[in-house]
N, C-alpha and C. Protein backbone atom coordinates (compact mmCIF):
# COMPACT_ATOMS: atom_id res chain seq x y z
N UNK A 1 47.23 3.35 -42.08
CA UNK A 1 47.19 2.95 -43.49
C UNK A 1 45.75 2.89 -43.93
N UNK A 2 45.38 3.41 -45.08
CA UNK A 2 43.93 3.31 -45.77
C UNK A 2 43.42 2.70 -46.46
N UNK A 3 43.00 1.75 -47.31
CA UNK A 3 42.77 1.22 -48.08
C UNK A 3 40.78 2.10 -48.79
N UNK A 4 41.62 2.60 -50.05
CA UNK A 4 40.80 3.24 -51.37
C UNK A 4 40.69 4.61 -50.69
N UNK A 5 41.23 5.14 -49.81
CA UNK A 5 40.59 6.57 -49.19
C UNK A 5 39.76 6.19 -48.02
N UNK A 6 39.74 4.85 -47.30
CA UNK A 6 38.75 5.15 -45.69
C UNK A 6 39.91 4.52 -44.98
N UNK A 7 39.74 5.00 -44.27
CA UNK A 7 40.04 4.40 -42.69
C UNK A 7 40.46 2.64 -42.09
N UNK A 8 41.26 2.37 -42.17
CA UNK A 8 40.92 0.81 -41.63
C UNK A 8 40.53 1.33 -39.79
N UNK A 9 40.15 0.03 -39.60
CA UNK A 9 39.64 -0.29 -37.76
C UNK A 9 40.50 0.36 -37.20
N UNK A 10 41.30 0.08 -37.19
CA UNK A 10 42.34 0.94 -36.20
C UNK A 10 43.04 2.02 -35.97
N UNK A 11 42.53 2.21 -37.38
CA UNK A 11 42.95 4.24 -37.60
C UNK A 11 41.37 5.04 -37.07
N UNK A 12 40.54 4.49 -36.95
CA UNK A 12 39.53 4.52 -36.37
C UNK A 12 39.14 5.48 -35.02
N UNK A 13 38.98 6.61 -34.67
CA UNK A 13 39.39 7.69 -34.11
C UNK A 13 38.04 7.48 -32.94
N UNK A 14 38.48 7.40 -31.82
CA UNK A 14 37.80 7.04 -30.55
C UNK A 14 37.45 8.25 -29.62
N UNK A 15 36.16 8.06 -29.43
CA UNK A 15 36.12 9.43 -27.85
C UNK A 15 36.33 9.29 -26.73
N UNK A 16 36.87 9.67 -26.06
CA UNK A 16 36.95 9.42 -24.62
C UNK A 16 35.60 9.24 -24.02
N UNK A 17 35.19 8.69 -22.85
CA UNK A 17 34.09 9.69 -22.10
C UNK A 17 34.18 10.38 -21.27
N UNK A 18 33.35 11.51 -21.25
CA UNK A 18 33.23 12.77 -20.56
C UNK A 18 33.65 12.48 -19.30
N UNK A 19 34.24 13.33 -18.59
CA UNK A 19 34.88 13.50 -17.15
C UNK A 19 34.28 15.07 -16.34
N UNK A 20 34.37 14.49 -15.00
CA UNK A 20 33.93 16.10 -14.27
C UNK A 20 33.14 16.48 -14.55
N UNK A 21 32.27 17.75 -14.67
CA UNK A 21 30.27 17.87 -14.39
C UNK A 21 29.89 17.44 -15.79
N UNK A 22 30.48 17.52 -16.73
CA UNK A 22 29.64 16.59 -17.57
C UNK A 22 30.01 15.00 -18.07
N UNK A 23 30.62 14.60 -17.85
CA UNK A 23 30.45 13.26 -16.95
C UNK A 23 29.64 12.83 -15.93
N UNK A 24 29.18 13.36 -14.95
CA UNK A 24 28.44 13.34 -14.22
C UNK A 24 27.09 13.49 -14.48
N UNK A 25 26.61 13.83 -15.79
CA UNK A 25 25.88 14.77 -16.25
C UNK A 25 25.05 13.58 -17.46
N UNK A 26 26.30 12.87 -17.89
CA UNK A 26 26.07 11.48 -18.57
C UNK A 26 25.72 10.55 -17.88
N UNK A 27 26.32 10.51 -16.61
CA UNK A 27 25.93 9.19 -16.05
C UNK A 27 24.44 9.37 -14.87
N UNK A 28 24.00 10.74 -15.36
CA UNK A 28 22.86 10.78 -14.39
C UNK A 28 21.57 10.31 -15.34
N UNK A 29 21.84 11.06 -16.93
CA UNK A 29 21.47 10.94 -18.12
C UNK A 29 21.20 9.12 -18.63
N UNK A 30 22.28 8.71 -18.30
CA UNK A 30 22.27 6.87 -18.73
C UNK A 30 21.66 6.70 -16.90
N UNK A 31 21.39 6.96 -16.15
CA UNK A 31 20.47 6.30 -14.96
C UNK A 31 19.29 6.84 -15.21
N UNK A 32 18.80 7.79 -15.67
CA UNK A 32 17.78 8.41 -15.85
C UNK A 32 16.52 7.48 -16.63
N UNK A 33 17.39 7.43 -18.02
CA UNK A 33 16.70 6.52 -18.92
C UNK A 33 16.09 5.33 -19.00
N UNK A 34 17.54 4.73 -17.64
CA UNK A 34 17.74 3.32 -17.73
C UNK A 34 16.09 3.03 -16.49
N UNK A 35 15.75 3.83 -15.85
CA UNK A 35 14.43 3.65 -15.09
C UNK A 35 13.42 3.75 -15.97
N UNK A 36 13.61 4.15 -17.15
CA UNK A 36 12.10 3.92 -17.81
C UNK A 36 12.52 2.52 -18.71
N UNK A 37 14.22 2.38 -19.22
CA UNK A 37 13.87 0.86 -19.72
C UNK A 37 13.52 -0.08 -18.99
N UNK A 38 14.28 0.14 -17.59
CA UNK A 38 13.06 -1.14 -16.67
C UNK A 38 11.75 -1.10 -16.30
N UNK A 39 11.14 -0.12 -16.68
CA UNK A 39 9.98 0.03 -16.81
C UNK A 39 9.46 -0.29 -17.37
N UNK A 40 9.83 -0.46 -18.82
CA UNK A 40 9.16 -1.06 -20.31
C UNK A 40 9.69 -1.88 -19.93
N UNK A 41 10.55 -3.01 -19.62
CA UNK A 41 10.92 -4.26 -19.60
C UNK A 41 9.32 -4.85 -18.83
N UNK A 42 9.65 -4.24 -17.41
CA UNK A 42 8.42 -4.95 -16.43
C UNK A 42 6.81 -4.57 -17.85
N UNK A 43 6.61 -3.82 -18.69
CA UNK A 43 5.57 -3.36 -18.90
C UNK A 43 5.12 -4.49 -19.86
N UNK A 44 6.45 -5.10 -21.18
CA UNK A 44 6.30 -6.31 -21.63
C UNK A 44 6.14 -7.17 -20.60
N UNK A 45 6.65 -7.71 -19.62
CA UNK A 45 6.65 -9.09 -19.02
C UNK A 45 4.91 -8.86 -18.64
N UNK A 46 4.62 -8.00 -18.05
CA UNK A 46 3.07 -8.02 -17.62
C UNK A 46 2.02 -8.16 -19.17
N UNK A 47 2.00 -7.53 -19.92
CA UNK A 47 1.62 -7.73 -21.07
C UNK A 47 1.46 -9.32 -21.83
N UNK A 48 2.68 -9.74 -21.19
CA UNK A 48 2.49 -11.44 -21.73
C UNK A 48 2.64 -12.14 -20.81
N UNK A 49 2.32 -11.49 -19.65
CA UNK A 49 1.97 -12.66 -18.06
C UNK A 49 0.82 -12.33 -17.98
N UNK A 50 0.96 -11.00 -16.76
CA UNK A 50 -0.27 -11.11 -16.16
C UNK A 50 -1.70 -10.99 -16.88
N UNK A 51 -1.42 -9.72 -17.81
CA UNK A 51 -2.56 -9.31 -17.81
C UNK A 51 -3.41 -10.27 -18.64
N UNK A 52 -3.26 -11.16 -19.48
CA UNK A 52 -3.96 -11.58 -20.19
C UNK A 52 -4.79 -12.56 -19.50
N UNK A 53 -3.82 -12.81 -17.96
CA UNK A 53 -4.71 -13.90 -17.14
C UNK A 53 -6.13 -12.97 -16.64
N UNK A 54 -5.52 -11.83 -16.49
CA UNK A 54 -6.04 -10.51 -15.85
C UNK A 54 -7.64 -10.94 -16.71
N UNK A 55 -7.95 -10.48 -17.70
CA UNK A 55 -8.37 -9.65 -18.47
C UNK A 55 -9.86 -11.20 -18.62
N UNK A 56 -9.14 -12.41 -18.71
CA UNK A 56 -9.79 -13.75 -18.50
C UNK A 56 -10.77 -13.68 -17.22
N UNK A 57 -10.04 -13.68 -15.97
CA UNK A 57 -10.35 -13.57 -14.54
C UNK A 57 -11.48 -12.45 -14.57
N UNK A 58 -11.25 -11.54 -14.96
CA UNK A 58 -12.45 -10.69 -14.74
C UNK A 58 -13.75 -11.09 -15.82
N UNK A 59 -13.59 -11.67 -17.02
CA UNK A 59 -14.76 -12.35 -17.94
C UNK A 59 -15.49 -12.95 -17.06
N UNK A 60 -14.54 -14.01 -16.34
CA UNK A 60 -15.78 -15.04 -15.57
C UNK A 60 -16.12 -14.47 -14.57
N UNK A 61 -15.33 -13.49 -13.53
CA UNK A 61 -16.11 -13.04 -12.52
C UNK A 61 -17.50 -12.28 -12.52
N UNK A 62 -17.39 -12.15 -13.66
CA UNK A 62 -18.62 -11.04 -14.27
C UNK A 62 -19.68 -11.92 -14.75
N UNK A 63 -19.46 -12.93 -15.21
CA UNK A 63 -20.07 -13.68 -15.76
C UNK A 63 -20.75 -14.50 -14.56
N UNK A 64 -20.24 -14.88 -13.56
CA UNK A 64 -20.25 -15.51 -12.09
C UNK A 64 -21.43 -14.61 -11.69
N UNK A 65 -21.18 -13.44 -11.49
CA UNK A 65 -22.39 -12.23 -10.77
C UNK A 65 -23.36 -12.29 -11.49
N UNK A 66 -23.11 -12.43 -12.89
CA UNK A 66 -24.76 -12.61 -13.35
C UNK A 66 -25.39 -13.41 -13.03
N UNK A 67 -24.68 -14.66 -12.72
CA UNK A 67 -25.33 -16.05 -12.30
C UNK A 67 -25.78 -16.35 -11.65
N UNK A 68 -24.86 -16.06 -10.24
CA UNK A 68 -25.50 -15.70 -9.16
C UNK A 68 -26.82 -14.63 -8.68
N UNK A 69 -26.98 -13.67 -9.72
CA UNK A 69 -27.62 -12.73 -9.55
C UNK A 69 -27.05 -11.36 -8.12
N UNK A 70 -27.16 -10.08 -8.44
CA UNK A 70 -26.60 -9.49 -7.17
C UNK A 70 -27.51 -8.72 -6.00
N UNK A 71 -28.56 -9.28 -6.40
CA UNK A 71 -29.53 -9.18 -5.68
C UNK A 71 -29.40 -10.51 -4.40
N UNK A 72 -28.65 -11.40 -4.58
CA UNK A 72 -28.66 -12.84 -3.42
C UNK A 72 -27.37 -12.04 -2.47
N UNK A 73 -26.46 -11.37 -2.90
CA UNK A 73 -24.83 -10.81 -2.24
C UNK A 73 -25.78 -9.49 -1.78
N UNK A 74 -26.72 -9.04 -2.64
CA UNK A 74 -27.22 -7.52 -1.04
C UNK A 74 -27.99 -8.24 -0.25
N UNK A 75 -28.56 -9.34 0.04
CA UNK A 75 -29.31 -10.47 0.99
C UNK A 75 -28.41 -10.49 1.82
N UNK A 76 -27.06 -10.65 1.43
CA UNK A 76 -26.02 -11.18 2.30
C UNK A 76 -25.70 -9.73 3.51
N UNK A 77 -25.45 -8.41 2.76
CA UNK A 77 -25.52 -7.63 3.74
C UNK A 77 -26.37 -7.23 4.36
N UNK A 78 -27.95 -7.40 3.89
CA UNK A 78 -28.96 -7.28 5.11
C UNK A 78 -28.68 -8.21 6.42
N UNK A 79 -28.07 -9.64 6.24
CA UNK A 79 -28.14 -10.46 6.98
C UNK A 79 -26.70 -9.76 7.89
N UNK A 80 -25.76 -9.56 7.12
CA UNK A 80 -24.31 -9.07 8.18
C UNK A 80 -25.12 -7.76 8.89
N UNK A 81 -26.30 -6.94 8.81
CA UNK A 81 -26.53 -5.82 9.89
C UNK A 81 -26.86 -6.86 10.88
N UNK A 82 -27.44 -7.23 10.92
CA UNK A 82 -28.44 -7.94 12.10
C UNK A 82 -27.39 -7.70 13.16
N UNK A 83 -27.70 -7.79 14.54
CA UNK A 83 -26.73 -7.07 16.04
C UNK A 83 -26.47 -9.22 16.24
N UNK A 84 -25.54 -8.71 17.35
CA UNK A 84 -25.00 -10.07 17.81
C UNK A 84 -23.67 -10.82 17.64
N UNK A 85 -22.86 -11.27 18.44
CA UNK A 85 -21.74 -11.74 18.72
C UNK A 85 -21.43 -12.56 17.08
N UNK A 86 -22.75 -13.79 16.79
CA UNK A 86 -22.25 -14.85 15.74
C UNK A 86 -22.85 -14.11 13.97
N UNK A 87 -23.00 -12.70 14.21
CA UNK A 87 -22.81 -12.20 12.72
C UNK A 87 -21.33 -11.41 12.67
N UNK A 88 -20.51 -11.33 13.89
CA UNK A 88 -19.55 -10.69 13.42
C UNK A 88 -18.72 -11.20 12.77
N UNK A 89 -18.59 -12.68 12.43
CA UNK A 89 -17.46 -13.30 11.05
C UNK A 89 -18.53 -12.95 10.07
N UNK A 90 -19.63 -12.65 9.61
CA UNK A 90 -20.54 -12.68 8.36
C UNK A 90 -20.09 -10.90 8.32
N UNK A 91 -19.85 -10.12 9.23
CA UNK A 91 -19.78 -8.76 8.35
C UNK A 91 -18.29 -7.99 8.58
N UNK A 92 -17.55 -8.83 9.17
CA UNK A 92 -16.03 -8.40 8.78
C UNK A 92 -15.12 -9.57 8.69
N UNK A 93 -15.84 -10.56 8.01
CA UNK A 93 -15.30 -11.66 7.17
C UNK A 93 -15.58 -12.04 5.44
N UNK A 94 -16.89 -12.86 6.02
CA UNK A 94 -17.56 -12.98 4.77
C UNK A 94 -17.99 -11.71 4.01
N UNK A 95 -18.91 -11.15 4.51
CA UNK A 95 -19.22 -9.78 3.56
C UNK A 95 -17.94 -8.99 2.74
N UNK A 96 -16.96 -8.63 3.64
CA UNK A 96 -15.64 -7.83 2.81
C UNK A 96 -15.13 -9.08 2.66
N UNK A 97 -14.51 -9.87 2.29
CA UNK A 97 -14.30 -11.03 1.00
C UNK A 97 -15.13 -11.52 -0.27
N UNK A 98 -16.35 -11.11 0.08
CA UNK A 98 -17.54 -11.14 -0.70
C UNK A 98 -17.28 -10.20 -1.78
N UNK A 99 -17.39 -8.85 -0.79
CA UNK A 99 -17.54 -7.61 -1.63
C UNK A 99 -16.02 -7.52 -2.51
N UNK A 100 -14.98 -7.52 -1.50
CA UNK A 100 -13.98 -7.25 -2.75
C UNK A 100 -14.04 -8.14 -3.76
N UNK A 101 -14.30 -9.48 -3.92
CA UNK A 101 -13.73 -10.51 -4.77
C UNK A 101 -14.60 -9.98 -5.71
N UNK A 102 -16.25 -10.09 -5.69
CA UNK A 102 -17.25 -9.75 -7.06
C UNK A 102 -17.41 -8.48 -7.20
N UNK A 103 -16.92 -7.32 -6.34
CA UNK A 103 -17.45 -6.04 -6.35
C UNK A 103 -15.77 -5.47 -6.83
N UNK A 104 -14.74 -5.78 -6.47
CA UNK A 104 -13.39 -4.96 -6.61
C UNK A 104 -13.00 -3.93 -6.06
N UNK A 105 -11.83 -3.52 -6.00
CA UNK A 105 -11.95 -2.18 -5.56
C UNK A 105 -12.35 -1.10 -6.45
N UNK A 106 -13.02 -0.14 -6.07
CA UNK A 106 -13.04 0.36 -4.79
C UNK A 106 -14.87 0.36 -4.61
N UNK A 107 -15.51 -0.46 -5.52
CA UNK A 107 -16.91 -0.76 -5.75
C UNK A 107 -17.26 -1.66 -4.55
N UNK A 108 -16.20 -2.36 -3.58
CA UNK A 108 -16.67 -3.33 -2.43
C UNK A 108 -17.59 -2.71 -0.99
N UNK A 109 -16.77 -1.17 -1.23
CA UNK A 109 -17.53 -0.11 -0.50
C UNK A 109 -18.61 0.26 -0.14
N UNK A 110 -19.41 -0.14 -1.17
CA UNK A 110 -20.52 0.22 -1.55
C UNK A 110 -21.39 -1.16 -0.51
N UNK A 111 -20.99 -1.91 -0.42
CA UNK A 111 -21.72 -3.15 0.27
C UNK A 111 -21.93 -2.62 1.78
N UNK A 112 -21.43 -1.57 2.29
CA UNK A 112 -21.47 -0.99 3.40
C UNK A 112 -23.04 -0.20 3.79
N UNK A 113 -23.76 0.00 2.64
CA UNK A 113 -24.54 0.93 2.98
C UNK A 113 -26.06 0.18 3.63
N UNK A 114 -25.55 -1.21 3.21
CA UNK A 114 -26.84 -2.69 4.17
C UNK A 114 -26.28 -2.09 6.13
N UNK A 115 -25.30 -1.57 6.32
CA UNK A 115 -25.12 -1.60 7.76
C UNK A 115 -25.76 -0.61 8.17
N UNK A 116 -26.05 -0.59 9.58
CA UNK A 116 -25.81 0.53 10.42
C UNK A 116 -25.35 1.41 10.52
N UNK A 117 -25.21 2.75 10.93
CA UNK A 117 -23.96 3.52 10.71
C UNK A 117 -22.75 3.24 11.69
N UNK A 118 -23.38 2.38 13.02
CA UNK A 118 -22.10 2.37 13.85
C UNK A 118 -21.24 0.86 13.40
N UNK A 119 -21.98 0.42 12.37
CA UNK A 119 -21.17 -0.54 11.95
C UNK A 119 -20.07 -0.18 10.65
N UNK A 120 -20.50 0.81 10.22
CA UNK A 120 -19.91 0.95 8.84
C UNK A 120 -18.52 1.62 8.56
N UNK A 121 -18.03 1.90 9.84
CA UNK A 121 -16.62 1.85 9.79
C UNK A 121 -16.00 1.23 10.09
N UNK A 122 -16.30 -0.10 10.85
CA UNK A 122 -15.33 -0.88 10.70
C UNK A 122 -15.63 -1.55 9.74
N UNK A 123 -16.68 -2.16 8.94
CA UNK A 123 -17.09 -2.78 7.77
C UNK A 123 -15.87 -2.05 6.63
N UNK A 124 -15.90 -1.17 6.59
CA UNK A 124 -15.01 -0.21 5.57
C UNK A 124 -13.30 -0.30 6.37
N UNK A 125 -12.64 -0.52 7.35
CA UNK A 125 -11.95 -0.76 7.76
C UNK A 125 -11.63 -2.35 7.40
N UNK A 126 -12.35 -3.29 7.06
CA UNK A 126 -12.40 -5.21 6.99
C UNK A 126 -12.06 -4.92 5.45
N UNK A 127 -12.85 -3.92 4.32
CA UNK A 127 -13.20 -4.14 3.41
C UNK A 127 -11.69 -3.61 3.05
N UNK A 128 -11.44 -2.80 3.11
CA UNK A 128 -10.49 -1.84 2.59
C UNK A 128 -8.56 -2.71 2.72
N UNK A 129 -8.64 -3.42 3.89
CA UNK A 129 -7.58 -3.47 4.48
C UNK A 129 -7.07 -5.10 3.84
N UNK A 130 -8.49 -6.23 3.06
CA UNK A 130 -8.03 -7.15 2.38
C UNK A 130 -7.98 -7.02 0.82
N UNK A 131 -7.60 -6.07 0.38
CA UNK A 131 -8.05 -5.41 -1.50
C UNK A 131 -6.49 -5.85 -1.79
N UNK A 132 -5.17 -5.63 -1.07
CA UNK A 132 -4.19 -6.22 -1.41
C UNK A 132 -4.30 -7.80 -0.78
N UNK A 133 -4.32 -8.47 0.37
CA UNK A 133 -3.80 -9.82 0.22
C UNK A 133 -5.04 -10.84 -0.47
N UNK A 134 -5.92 -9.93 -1.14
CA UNK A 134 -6.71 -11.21 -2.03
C UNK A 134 -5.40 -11.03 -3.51
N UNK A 135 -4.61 -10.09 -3.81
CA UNK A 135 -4.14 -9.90 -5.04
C UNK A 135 -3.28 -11.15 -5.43
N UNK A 136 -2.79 -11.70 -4.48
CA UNK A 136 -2.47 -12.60 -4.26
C UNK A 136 -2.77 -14.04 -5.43
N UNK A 137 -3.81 -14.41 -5.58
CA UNK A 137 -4.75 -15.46 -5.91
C UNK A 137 -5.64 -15.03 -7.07
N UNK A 138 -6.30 -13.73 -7.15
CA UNK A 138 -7.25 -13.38 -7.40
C UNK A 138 -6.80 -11.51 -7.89
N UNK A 139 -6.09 -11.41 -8.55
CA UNK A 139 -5.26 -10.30 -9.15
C UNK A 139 -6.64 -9.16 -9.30
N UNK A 140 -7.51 -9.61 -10.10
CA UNK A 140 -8.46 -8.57 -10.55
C UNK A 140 -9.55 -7.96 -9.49
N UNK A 141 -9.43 -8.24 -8.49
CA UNK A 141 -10.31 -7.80 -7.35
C UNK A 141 -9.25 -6.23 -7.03
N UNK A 142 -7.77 -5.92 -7.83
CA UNK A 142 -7.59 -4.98 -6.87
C UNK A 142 -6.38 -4.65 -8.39
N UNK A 143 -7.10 -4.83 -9.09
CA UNK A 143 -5.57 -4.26 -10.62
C UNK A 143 -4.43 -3.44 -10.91
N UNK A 144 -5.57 -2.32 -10.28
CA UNK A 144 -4.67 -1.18 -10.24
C UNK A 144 -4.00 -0.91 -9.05
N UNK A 145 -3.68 -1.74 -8.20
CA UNK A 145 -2.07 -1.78 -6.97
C UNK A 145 -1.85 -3.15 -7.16
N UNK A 146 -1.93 -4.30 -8.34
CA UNK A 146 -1.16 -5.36 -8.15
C UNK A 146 0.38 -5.27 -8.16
N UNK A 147 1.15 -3.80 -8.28
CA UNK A 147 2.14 -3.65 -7.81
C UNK A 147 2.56 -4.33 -6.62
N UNK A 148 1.88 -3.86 -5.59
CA UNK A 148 1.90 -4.06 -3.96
C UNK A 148 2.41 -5.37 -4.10
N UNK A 149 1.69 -6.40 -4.42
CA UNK A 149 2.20 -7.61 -4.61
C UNK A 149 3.49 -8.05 -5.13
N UNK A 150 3.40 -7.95 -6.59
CA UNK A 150 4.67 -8.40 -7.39
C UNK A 150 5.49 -7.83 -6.65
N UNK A 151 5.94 -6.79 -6.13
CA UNK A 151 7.26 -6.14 -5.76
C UNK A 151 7.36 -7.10 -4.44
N UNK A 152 6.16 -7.76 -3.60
CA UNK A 152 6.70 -8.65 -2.44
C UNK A 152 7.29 -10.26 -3.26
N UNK A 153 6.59 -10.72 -4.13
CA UNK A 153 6.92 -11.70 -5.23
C UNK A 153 7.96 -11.77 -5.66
N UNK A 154 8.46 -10.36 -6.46
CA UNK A 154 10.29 -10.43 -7.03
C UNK A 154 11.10 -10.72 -5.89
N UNK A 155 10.84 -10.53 -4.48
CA UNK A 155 12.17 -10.46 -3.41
C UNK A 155 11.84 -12.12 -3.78
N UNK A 156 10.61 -13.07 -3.27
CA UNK A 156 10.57 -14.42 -3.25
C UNK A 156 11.20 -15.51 -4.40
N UNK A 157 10.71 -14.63 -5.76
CA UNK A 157 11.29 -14.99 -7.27
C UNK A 157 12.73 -15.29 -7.10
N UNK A 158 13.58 -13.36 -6.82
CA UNK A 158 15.07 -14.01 -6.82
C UNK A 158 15.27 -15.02 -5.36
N UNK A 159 14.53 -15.46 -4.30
CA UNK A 159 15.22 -16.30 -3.59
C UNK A 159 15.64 -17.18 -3.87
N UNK A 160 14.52 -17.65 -5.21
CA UNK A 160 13.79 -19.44 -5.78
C UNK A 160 13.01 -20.45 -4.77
N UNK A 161 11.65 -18.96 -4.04
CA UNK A 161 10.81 -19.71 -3.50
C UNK A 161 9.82 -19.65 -4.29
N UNK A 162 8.77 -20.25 -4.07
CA UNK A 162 7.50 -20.85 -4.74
C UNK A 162 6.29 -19.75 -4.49
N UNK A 163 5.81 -18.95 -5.20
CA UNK A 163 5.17 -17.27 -4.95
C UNK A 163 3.74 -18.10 -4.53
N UNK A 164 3.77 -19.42 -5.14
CA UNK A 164 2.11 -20.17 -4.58
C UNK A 164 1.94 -20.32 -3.25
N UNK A 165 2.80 -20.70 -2.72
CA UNK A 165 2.36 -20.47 -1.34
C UNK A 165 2.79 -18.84 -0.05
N UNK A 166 3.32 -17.74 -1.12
CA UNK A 166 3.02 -16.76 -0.82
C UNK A 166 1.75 -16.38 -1.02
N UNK A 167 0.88 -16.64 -1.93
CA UNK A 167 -0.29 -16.21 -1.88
C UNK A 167 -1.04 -16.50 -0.71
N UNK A 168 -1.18 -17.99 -1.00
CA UNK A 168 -1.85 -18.38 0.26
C UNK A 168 -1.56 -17.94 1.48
N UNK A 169 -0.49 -18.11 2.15
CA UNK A 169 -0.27 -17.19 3.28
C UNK A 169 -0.86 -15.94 3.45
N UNK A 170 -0.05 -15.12 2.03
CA UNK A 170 -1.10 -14.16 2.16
C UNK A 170 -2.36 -13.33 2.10
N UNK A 171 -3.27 -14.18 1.60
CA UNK A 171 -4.57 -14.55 1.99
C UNK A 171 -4.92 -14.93 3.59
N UNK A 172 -4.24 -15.99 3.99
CA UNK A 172 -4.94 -16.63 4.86
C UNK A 172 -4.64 -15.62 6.02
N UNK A 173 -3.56 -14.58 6.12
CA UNK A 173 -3.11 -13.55 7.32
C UNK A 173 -4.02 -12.64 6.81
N UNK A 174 -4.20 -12.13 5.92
CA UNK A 174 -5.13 -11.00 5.41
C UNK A 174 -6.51 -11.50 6.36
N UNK A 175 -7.09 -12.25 5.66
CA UNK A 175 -8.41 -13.00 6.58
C UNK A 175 -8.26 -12.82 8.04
N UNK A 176 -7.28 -13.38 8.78
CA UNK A 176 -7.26 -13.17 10.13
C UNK A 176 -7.45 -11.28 10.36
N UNK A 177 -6.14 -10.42 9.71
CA UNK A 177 -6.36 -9.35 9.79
C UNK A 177 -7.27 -8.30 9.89
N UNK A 178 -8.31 -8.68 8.65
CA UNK A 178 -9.35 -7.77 8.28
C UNK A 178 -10.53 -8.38 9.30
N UNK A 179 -10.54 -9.63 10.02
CA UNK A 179 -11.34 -9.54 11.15
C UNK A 179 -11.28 -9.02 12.45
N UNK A 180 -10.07 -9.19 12.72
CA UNK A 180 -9.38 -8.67 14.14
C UNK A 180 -9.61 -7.00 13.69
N UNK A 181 -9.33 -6.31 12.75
CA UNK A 181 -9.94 -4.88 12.55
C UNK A 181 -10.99 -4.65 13.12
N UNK A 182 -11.98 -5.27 12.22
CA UNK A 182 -13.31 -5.14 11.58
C UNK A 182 -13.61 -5.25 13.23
N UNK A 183 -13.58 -6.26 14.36
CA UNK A 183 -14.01 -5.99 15.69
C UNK A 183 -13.41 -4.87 16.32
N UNK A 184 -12.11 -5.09 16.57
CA UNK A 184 -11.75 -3.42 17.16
C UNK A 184 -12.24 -2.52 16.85
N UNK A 185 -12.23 -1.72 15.53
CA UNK A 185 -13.19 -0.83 15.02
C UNK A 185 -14.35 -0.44 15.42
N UNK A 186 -15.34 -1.59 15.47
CA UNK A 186 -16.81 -1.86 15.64
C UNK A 186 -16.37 -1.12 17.27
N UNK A 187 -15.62 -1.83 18.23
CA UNK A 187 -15.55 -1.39 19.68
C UNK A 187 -14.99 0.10 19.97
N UNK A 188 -14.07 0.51 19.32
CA UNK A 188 -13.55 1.66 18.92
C UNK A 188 -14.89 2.74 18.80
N UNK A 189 -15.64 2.10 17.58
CA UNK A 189 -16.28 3.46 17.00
C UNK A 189 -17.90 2.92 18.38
N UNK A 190 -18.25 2.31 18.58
CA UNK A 190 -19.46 2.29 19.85
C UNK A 190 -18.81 3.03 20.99
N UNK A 191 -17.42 3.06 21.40
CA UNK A 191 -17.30 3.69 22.74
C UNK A 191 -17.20 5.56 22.04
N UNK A 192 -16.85 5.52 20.89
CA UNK A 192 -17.14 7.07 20.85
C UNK A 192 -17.96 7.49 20.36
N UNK A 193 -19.13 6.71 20.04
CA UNK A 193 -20.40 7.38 19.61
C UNK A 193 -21.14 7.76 21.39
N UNK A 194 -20.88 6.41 22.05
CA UNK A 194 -21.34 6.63 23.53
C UNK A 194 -20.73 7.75 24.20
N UNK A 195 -19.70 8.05 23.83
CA UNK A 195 -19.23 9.56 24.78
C UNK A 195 -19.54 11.03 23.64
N UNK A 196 -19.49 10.26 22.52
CA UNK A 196 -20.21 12.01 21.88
C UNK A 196 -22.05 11.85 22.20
N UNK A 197 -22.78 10.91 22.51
CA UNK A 197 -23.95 11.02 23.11
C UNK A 197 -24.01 11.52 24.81
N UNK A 198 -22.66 10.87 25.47
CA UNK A 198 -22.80 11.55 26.90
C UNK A 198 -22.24 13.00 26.67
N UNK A 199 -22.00 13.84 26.05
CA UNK A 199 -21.01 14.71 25.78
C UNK A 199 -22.37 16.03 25.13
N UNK A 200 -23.40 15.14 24.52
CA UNK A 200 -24.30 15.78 24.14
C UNK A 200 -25.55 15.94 25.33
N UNK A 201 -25.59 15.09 26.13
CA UNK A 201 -26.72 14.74 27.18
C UNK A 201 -26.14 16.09 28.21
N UNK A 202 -24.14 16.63 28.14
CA UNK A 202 -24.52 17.24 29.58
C UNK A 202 -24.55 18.64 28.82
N UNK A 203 -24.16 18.92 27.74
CA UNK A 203 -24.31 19.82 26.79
C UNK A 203 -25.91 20.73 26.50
N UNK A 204 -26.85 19.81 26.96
CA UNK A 204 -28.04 20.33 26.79
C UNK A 204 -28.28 20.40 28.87
């Protein structure tokens, strides 16, 4: 029945949806899409979470280095070359925590060039290997993979644990990590500089 010439609701003429390859074809179409709306979903939530903490955090860190001056932090890596058992927490501790936090990635690198050369791979091994668990605490030392993080955060989020003391943890294992490297390395790269020098001694 019509009322004036349209349609009421229920005369209202319905489509099925598609079945067999194009059905299939729709529902690859509605999954397709639906990865970039969660994409823009996560892209607002960061927009009015993180980044604005983001964007703060790096003002003062910058502001911090002037203060400090960065001429006192390259002091610091003349002092991590020096040889000896009690500088190895000063140059695969302190120094790469140093460097990533005021330097960032991938500018922390650069604090490597105060070493030795047989030090400077594992220095770059300490430096490299804490750029995610400072993200933790300290987001802007490593921006562009604070992915890495949040995606360990959402599993903790939906548990309804407390992501604050994920950080810390993961900080405080990072720290252990990037030292226990930073020595292996150092032992690693001295026993094969010593056999490409014996290697060269029977060579001549």
């Amino acid at each position: 029945m019509a009322l004036a010439g349209l349609p009421l609701a229920a005369d209202t003429p319905t489509v099925d949806p598609p079945t067999g390859v194009f059905g299939a074809l729709a529902d690859a179409a509605n999954w397709f899409i639906g990865i970039f709306n969660a994409g823009g979903e996560t892209f607002v939530g960061l927009v009015t979470g993180i980044i604005p903490t983001l964007i703060v955090l790096l003002t003062f860190v910058n502001a911090l280095i002037r203060m400090i001056g960065p001429e006192k932090i390259d002091k610091l890596g003349e002092v991590a070359a020096r040889p000896g058992l009690q500088y190895y927490p000063v140059r695969y501790l302190l120094l790469p925590v140093l460097s990533v936090f005021f330097l960032t990635n991938p500018m922390a690198y650069t604090m490597g060039r105060f070493l030795p050369e047989k030090y400077k791979p594992a220095f770059y091994d300490s430096a490299v290997s804490f750029v995610h668990p400072i993200t933790g605490i300290f987001p802007h030392a490593n921006a562009g993979e604070l992915f890495v993080y949040l995606g360990i955060a959402a599993g903790i989020t939906t548990l309804g644990l407390n992501t604050s003391d994920l950080a810390v943890r993961y900080l405080i294992v990072g720290l252990v990590v990037i030292f226990i490297r930073g020595v292996l390395t150092e032992i690693i790269t001295t026993r094969m500089l010593a056999r490409r020098t014996s290697n060269a001694e029977v060579s001549a």
